[in-house]
C-alpha atoms as a PDB file:
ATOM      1  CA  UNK A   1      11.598   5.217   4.949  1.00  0.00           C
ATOM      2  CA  UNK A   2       8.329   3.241   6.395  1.00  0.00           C
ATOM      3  CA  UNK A   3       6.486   1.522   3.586  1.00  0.00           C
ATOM      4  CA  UNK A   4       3.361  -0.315   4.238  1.00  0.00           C
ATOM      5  CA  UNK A   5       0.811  -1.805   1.654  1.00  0.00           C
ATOM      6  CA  UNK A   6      -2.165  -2.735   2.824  1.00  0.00           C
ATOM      7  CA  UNK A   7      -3.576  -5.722   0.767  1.00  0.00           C
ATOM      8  CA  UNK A   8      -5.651  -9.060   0.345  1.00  0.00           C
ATOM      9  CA  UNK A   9      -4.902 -12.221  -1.025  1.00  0.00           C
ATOM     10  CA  UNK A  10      -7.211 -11.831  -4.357  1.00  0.00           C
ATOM     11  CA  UNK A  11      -6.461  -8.148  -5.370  1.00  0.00           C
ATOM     12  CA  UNK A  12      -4.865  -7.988  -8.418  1.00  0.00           C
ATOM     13  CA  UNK A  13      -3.686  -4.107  -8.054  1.00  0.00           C
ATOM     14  CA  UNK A  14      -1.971  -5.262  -4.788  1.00  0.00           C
ATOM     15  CA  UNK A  15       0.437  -7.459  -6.693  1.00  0.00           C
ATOM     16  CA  UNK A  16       0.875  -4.349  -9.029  1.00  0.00           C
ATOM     17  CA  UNK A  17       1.929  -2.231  -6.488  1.00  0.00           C
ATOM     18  CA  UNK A  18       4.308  -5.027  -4.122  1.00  0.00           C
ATOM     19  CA  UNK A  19       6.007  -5.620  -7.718  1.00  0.00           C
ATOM     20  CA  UNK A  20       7.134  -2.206  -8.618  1.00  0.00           C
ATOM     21  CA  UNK A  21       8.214  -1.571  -5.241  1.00  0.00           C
ATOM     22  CA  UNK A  22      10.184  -4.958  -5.573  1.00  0.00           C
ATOM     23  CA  UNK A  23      11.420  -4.166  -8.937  1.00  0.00           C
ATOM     24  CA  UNK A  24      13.079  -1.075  -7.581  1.00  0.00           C
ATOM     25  CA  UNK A  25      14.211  -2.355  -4.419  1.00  0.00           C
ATOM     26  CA  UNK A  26      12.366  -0.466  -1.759  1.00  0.00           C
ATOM     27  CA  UNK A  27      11.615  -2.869   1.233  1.00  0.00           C
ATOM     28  CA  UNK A  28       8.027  -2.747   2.552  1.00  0.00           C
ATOM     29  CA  UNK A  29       5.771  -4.188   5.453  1.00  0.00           C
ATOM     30  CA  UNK A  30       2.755  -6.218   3.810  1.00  0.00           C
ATOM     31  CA  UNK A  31      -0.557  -5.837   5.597  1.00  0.00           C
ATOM     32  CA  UNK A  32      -3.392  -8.315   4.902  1.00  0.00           C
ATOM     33  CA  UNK A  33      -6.306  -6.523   5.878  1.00  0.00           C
ATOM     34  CA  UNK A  34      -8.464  -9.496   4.925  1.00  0.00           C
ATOM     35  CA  UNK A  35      -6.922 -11.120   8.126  1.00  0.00           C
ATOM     36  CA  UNK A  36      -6.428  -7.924  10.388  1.00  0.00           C
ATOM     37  CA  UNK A  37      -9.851  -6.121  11.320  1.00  0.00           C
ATOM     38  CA  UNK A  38      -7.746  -4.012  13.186  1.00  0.00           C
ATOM     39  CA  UNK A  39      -5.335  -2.721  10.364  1.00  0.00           C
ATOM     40  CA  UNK A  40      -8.525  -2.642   7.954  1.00  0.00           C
ATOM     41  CA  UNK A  41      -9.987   0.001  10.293  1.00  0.00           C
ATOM     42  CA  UNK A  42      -6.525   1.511  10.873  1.00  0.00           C
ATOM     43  CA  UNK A  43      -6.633   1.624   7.026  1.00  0.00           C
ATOM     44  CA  UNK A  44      -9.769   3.055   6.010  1.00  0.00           C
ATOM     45  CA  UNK A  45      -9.109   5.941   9.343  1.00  0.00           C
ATOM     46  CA  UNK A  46      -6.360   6.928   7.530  1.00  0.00           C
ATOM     47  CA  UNK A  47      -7.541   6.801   3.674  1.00  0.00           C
ATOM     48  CA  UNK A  48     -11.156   7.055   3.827  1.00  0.00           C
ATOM     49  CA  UNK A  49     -11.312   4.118   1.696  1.00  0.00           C
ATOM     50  CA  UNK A  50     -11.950   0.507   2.351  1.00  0.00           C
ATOM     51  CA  UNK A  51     -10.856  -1.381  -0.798  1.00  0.00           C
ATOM     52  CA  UNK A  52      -7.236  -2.427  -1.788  1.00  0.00           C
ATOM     53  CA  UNK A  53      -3.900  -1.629  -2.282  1.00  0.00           C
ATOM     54  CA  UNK A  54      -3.269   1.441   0.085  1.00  0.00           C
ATOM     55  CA  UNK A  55       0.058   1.795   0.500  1.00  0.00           C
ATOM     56  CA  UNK A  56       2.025   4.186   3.208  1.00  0.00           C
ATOM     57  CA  UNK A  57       5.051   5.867   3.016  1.00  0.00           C
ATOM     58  CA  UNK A  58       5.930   7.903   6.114  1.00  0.00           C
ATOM     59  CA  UNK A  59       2.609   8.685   6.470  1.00  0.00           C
ATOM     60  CA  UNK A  60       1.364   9.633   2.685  1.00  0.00           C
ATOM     61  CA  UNK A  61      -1.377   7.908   1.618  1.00  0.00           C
ATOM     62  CA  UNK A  62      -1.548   6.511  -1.753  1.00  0.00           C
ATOM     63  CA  UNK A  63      -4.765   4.918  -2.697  1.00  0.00           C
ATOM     64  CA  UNK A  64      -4.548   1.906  -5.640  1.00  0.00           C
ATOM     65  CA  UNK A  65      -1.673   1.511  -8.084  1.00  0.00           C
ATOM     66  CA  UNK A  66      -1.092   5.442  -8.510  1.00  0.00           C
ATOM     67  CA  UNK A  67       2.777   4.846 -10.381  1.00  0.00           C
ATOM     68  CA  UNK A  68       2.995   8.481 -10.700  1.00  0.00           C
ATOM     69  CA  UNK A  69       2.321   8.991  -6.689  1.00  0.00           C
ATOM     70  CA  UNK A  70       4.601   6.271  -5.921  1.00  0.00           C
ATOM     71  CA  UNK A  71       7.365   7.470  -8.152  1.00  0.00           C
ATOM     72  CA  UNK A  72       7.114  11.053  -6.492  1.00  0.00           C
ATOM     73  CA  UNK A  73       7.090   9.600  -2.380  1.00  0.00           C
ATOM     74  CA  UNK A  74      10.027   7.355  -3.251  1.00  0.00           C
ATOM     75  CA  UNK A  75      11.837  10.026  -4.785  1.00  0.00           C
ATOM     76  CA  UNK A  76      12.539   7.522  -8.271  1.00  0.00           C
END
């Protein structure tokens, strides 16, 4: 499975998301879009949002700290 969560340093919902996919083991690629102009764009192409945590799981899109979305992707 490819996991990536697109966050910045500040975002509270970021840590949200990084520690329920830490609390149930699923590895995942961080991506500071704060630092990356080119993921941020990559980002917002791909969710039509620019604000923090969007997270991608072989290619689904979930937008903030959506448990329920999360839960369903990662088949938990």
């Amino acid at each position: 499975m490819d996991i990536k969560v697109c966050t910045t340093p500040v975002c509270p919902y970021c840590v949200l998301v990084k520690n329920f996919l830490k609390q149930n083991g699923v590895a995942f690629r961080e991506i500071d879009v704060s630092k990356d102009k080119t993921r941020a764009a990559e980002m917002i192409r791909k969710s039509g949002q620019d604000g923090v945590p969007v997270t991608e799981i072989d290619g689904n899109i979930v937008i903030g700290y959506d448990v329920k979305k999360l839960k369903e992707l990662l088949r938990l």
